[in-house]
N, C-alpha and C. Protein backbone atom coordinates (compact mmCIF):
# COMPACT_ATOMS: atom_id res chain seq x y z
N UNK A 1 0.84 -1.18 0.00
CA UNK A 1 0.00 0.00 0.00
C UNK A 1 0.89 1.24 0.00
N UNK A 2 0.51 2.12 -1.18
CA UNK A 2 1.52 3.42 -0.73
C UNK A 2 0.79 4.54 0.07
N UNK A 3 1.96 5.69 0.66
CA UNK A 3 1.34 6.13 1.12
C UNK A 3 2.20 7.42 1.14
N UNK A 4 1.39 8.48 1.06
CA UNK A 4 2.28 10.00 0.50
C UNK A 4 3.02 10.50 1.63
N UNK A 5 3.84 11.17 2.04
CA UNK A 5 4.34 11.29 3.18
C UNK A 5 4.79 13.26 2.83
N UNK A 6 4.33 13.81 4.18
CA UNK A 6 4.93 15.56 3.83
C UNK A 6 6.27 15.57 4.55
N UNK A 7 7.41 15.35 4.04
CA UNK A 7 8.66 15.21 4.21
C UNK A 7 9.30 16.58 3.78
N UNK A 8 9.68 17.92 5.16
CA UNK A 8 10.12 19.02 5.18
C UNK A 8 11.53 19.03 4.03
N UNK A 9 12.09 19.62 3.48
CA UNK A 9 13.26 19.65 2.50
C UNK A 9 14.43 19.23 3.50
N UNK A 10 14.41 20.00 4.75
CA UNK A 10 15.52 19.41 5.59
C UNK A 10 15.88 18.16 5.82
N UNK A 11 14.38 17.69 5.77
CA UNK A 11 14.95 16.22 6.22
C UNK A 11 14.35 15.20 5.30
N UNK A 12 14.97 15.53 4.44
CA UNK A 12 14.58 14.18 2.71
C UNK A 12 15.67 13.58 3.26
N UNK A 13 17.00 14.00 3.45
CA UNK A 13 18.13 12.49 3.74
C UNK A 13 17.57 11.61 4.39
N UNK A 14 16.94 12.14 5.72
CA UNK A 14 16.62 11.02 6.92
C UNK A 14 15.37 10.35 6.23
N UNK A 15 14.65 10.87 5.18
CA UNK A 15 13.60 10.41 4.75
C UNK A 15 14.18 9.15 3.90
N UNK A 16 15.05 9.71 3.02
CA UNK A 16 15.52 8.62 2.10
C UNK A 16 16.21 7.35 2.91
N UNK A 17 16.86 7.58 3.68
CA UNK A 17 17.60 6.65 4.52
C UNK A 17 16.54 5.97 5.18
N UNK A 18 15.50 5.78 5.56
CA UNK A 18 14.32 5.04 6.35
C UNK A 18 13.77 4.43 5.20
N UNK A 19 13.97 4.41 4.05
CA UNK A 19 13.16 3.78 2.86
C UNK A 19 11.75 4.58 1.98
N UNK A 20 11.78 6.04 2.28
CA UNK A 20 10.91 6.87 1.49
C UNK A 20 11.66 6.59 0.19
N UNK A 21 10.98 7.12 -0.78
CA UNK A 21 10.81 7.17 -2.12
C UNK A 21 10.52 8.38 -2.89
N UNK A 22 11.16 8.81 -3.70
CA UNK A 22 10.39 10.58 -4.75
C UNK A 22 9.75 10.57 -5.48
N UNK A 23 8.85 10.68 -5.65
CA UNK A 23 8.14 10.62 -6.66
C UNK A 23 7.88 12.15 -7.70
N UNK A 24 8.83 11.99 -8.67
CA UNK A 24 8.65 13.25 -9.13
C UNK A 24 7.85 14.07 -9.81
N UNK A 25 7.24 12.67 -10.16
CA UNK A 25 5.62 13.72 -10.92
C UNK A 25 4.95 14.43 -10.24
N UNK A 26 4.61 13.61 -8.73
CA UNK A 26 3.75 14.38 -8.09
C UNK A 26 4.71 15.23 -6.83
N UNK A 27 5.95 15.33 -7.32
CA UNK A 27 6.73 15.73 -6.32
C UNK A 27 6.63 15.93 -4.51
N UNK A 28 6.92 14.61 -4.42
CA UNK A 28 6.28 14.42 -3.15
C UNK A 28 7.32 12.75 -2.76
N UNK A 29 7.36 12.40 -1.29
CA UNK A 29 7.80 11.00 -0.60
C UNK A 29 6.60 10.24 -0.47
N UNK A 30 6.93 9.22 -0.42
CA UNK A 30 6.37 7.98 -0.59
C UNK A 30 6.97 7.11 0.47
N UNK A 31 5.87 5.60 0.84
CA UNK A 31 6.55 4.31 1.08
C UNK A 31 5.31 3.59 0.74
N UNK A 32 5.68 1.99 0.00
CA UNK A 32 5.56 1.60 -0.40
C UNK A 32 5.12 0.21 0.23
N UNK A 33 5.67 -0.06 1.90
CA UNK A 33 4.93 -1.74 2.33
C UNK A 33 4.74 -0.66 3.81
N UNK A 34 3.82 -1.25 4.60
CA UNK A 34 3.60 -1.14 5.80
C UNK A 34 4.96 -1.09 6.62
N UNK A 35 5.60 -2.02 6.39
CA UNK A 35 6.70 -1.89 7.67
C UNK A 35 7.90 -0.44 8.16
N UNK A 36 7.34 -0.13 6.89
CA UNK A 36 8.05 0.85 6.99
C UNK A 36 7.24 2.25 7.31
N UNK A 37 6.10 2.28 7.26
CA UNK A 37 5.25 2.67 8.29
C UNK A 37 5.35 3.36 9.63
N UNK A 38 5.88 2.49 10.31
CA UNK A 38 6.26 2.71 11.25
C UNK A 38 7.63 3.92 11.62
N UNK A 39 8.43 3.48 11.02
CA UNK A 39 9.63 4.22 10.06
C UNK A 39 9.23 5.91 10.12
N UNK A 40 8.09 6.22 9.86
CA UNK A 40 8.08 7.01 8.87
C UNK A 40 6.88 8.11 9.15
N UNK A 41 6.61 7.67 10.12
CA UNK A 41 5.18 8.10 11.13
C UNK A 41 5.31 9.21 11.14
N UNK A 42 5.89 9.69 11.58
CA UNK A 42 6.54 11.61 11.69
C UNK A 42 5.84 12.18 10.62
N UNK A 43 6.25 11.83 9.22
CA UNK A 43 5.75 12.55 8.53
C UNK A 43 4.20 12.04 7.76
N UNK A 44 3.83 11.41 8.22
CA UNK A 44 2.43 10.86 7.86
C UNK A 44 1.62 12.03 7.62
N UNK A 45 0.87 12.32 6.92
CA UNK A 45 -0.11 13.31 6.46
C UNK A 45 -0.91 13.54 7.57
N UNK A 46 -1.43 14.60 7.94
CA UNK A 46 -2.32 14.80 9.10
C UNK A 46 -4.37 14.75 7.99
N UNK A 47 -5.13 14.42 8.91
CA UNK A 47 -6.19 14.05 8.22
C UNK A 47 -6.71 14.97 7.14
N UNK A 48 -6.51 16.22 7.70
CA UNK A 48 -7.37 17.29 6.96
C UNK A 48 -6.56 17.44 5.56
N UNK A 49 -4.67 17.38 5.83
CA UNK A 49 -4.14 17.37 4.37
C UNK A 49 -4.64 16.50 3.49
N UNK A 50 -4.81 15.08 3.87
CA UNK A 50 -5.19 14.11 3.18
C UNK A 50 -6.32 14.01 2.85
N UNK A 51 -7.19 14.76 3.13
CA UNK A 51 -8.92 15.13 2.76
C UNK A 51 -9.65 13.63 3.21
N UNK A 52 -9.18 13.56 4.40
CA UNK A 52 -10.09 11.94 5.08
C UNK A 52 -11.32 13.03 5.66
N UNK A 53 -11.99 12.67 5.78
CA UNK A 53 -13.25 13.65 6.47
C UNK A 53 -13.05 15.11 6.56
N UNK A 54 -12.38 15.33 5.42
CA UNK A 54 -12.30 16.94 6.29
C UNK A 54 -13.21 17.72 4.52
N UNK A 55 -14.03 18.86 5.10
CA UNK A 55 -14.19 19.39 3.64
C UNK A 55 -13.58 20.01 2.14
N UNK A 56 -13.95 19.98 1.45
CA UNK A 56 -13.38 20.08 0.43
C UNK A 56 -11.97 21.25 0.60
N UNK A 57 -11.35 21.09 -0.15
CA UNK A 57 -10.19 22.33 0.12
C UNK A 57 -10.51 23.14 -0.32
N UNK A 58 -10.62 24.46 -0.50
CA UNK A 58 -10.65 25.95 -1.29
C UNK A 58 -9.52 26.14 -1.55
N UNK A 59 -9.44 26.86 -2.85
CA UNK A 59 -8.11 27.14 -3.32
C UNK A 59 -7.80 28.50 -2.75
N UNK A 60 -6.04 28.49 -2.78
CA UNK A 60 -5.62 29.75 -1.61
C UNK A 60 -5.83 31.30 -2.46
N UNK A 61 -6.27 31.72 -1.73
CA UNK A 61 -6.73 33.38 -2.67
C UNK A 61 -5.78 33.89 -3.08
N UNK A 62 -5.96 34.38 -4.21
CA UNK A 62 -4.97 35.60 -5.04
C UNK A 62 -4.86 36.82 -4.38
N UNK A 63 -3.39 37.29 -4.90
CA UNK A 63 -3.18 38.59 -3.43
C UNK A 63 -4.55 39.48 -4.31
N UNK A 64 -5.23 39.85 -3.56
CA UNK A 64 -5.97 40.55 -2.99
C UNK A 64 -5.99 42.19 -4.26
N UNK A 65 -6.16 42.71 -4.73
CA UNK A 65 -5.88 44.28 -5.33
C UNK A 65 -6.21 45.43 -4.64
N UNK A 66 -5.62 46.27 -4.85
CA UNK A 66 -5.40 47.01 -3.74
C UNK A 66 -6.96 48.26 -3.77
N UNK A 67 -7.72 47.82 -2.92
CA UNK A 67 -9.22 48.69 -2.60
C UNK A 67 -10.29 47.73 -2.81
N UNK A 68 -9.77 46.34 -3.55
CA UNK A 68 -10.81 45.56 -4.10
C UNK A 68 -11.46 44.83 -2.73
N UNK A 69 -13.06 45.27 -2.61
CA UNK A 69 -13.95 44.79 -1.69
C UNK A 69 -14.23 45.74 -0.30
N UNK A 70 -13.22 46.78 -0.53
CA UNK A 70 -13.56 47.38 0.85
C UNK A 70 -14.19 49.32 0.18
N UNK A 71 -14.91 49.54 0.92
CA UNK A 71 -15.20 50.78 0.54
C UNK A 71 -14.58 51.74 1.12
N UNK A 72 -13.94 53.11 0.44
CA UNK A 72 -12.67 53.57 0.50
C UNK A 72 -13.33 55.05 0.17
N UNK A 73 -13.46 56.34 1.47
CA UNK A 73 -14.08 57.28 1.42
C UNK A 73 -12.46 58.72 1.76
N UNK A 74 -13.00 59.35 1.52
CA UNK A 74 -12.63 60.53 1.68
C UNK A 74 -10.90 60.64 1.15
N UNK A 75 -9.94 60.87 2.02
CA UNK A 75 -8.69 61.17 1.34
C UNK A 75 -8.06 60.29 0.79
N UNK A 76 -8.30 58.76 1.41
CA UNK A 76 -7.92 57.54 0.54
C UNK A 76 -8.20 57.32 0.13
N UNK A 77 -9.43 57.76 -0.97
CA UNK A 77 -9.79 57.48 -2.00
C UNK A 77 -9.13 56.91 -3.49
N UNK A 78 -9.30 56.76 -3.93
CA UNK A 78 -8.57 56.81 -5.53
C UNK A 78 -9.45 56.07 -6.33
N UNK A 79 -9.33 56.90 -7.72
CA UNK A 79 -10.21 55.71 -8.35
C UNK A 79 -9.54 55.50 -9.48
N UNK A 80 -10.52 54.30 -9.83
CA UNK A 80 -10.07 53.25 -10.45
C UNK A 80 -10.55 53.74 -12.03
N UNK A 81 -9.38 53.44 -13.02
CA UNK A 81 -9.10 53.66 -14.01
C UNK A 81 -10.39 52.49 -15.18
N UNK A 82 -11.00 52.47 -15.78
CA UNK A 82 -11.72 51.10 -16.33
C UNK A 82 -10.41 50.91 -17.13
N UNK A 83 -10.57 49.67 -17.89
CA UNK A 83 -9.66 49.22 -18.84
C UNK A 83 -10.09 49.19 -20.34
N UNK A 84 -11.34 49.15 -20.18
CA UNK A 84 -12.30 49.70 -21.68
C UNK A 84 -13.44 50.26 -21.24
N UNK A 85 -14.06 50.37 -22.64
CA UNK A 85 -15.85 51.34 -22.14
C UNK A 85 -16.65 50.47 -22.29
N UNK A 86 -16.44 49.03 -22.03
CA UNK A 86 -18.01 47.96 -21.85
C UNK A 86 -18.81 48.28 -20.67
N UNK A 87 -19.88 47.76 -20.99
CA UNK A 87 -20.77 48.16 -19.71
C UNK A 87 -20.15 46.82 -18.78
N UNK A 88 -20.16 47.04 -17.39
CA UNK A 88 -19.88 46.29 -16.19
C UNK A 88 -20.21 45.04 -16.56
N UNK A 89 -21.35 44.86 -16.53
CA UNK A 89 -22.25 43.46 -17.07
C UNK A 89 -21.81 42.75 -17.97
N UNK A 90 -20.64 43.22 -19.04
CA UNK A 90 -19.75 42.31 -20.37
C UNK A 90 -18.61 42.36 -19.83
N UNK A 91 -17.70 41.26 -20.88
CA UNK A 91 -16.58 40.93 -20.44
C UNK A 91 -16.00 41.31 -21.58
N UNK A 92 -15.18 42.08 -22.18
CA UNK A 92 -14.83 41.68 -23.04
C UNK A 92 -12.76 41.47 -22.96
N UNK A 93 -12.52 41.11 -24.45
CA UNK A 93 -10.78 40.63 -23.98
C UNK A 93 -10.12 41.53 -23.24
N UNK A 94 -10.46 42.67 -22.69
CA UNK A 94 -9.43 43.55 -22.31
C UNK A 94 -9.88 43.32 -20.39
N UNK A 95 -10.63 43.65 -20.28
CA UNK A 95 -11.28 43.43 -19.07
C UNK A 95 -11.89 41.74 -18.46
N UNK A 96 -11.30 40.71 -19.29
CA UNK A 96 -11.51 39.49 -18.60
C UNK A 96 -10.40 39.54 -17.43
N UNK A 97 -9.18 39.50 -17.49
CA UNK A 97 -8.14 39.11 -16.71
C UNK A 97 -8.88 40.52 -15.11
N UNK A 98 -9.00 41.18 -15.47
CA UNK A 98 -9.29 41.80 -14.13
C UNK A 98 -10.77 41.50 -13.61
N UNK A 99 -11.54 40.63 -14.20
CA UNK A 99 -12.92 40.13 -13.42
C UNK A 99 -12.58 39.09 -12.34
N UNK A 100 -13.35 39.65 -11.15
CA UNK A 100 -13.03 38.77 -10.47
C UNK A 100 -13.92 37.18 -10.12
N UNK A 101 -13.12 36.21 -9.79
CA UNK A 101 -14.09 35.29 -9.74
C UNK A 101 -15.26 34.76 -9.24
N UNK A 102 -15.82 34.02 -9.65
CA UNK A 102 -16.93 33.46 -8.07
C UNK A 102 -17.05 32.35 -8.11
């Protein structure tokens, strides 16, 4: 049975030396029989990394732009430049990359 292991960069030697494995596609340690299991416990995935009962993951947010979502009155103001003259409601090629998602 394999089993993915989060093995810090510091310590891949001690990883490799206990019988982990690289797997470079998914760039990540491995082992490969139970006995070594034991071996190797330290770095065993904690539940929530491994998505055993835990909910779905959300992906980690994009930094943020600077005023985007907060309302911004009086001297800190600034405003915002459009990038074309579509109405809000269209997307077009110039103004896709700055829509934000949902």
């Amino acid at each position: 049975m394999r089993m993915n292991l989060q093995v810090p960069f510091a310590e891949k030697e001690a990883a490799k030396k206990l019988g982990a494995r690289w797997d470079a596609a998914r760039k990540l340690w491995y082992i490969d029989n139970d006995e070594q299991l034991a071996a190797c416990a330290r770095w065993s995935p904690t539940p929530h990394a491994a998505g055993e009962g835990a909910s779905p993951a959300k992906a980690a947010p994009s930094a943020p732009r600077q005023g985007a979502g907060k309302l911004v009155v009086g001297s800190a103001y600034v405003a915002q430049t459009p990038a074309c003259h579509c109405p809000p409601w269209q997307l077009c090629e110039l103004c896709q990359p700055l829509a934000l998602a949902c």
